[in-house]
Protein backbone atom coordinates (compact mmCIF):
# COMPACT_ATOMS: atom_id res chain seq x y z
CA UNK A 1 218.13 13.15 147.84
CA UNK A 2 214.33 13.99 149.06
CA UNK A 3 213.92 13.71 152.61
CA UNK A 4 210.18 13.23 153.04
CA UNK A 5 208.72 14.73 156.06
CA UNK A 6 206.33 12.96 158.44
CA UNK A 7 203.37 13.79 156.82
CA UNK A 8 204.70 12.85 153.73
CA UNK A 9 206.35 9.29 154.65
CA UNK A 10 202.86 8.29 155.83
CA UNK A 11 201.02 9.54 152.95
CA UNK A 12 203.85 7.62 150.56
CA UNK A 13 203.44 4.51 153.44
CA UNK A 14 199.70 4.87 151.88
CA UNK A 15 200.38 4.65 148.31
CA UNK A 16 202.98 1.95 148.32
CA UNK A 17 200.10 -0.30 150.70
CA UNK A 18 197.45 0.66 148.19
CA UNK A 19 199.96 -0.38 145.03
CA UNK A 20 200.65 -3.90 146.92
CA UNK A 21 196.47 -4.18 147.44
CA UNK A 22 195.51 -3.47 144.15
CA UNK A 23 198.61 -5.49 142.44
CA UNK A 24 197.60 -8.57 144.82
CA UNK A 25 193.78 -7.97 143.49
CA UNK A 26 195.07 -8.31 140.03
CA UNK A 27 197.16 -11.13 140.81
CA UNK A 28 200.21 -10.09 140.00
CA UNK A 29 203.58 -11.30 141.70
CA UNK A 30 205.92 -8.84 142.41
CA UNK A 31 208.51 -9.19 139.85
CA UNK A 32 206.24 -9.82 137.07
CA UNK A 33 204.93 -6.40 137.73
CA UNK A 34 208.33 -4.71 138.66
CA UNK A 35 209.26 -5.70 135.17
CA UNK A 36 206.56 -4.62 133.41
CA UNK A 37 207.13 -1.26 134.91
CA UNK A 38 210.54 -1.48 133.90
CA UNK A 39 212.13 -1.85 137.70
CA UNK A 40 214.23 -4.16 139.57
CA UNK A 41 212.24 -6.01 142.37
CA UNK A 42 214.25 -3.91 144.59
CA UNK A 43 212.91 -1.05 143.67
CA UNK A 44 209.19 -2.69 143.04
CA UNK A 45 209.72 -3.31 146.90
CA UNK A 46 210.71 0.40 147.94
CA UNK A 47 207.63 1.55 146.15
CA UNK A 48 205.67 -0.96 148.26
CA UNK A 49 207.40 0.64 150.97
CA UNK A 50 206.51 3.83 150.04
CA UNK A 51 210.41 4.99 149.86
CA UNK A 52 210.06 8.92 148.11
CA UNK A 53 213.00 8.00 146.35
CA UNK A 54 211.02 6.42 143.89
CA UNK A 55 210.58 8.52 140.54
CA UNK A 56 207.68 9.69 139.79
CA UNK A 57 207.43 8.44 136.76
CA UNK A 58 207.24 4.25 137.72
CA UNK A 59 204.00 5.05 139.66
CA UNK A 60 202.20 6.73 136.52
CA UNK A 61 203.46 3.68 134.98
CA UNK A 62 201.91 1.16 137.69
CA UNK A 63 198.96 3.75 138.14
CA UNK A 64 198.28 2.88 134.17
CA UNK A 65 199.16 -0.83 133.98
CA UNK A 66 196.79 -1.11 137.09
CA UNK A 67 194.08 0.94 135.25
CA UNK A 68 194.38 3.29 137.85
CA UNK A 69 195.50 6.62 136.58
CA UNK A 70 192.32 8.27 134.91
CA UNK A 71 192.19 9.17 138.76
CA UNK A 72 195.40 11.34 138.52
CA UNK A 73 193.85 14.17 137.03
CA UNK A 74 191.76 14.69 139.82
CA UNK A 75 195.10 15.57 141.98
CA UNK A 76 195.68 18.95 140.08
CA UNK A 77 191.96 19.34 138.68
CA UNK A 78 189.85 20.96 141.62
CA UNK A 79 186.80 21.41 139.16
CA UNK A 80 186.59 17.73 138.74
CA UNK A 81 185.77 16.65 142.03
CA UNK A 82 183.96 19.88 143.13
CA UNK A 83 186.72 21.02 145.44
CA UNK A 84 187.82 24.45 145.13
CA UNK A 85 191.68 23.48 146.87
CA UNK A 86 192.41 19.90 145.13
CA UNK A 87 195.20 17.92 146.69
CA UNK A 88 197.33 21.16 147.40
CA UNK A 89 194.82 22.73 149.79
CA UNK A 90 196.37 23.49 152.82
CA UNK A 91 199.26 24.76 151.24
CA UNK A 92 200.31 28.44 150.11
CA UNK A 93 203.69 29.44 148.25
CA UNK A 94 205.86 31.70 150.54
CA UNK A 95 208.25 33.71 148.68
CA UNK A 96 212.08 34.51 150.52
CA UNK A 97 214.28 37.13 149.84
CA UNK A 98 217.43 36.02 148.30
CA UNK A 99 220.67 35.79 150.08
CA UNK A 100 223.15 37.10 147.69
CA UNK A 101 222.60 40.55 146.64
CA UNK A 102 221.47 43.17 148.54
């Protein structure tokens, strides 16, 4: 199980207010939309809450039904919005030696 970090938690806190906004803007209820995403309202409600253990793969899904996700390009594109780090800036890969053999 992912065990989000602080930084994370609020940024997911973030998206899962944003999805409630922009479903209540498109007057949706909540389990009308949970099942045309293909989730429980249970699990509609975690992503509102912003719970990481949400895959991936129902936000694209809201992201599109919401006509939302021409923006998530942009995460991974850095040329697009004129960036040169994109949403990973801030972060560099740090390789470790392995534990086994020596």
């Amino acid at each position: 199980m992912f065990l989000a970090n602080a930084r994370e938690s609020q940024v997911l806190m973030l998206l899962g207010a944003g999805l409630r906004r922009a479903r209540i803007e498109h007057q949706l209820c909540q389990a009308g939309f949970a099942e045309r995403i293909g989730v429980s309202v249970p699990t509609y409600r975690r992503m509102e809450q912003g719970n990481a253990a949400v895959p991936i793969g129902y936000w694209i899904r809201a992201l599109y039904l919401l006509g939302m996700s021409e923006d998530i390009p942009r995460l991974f594109r850095p040329e697009i919005d004129g960036t040169s780090g994109g949403a990973a800036s801030g972060y560099h890969r740090v390789r470790t030696r392995s534990r086994g053999s020596g």
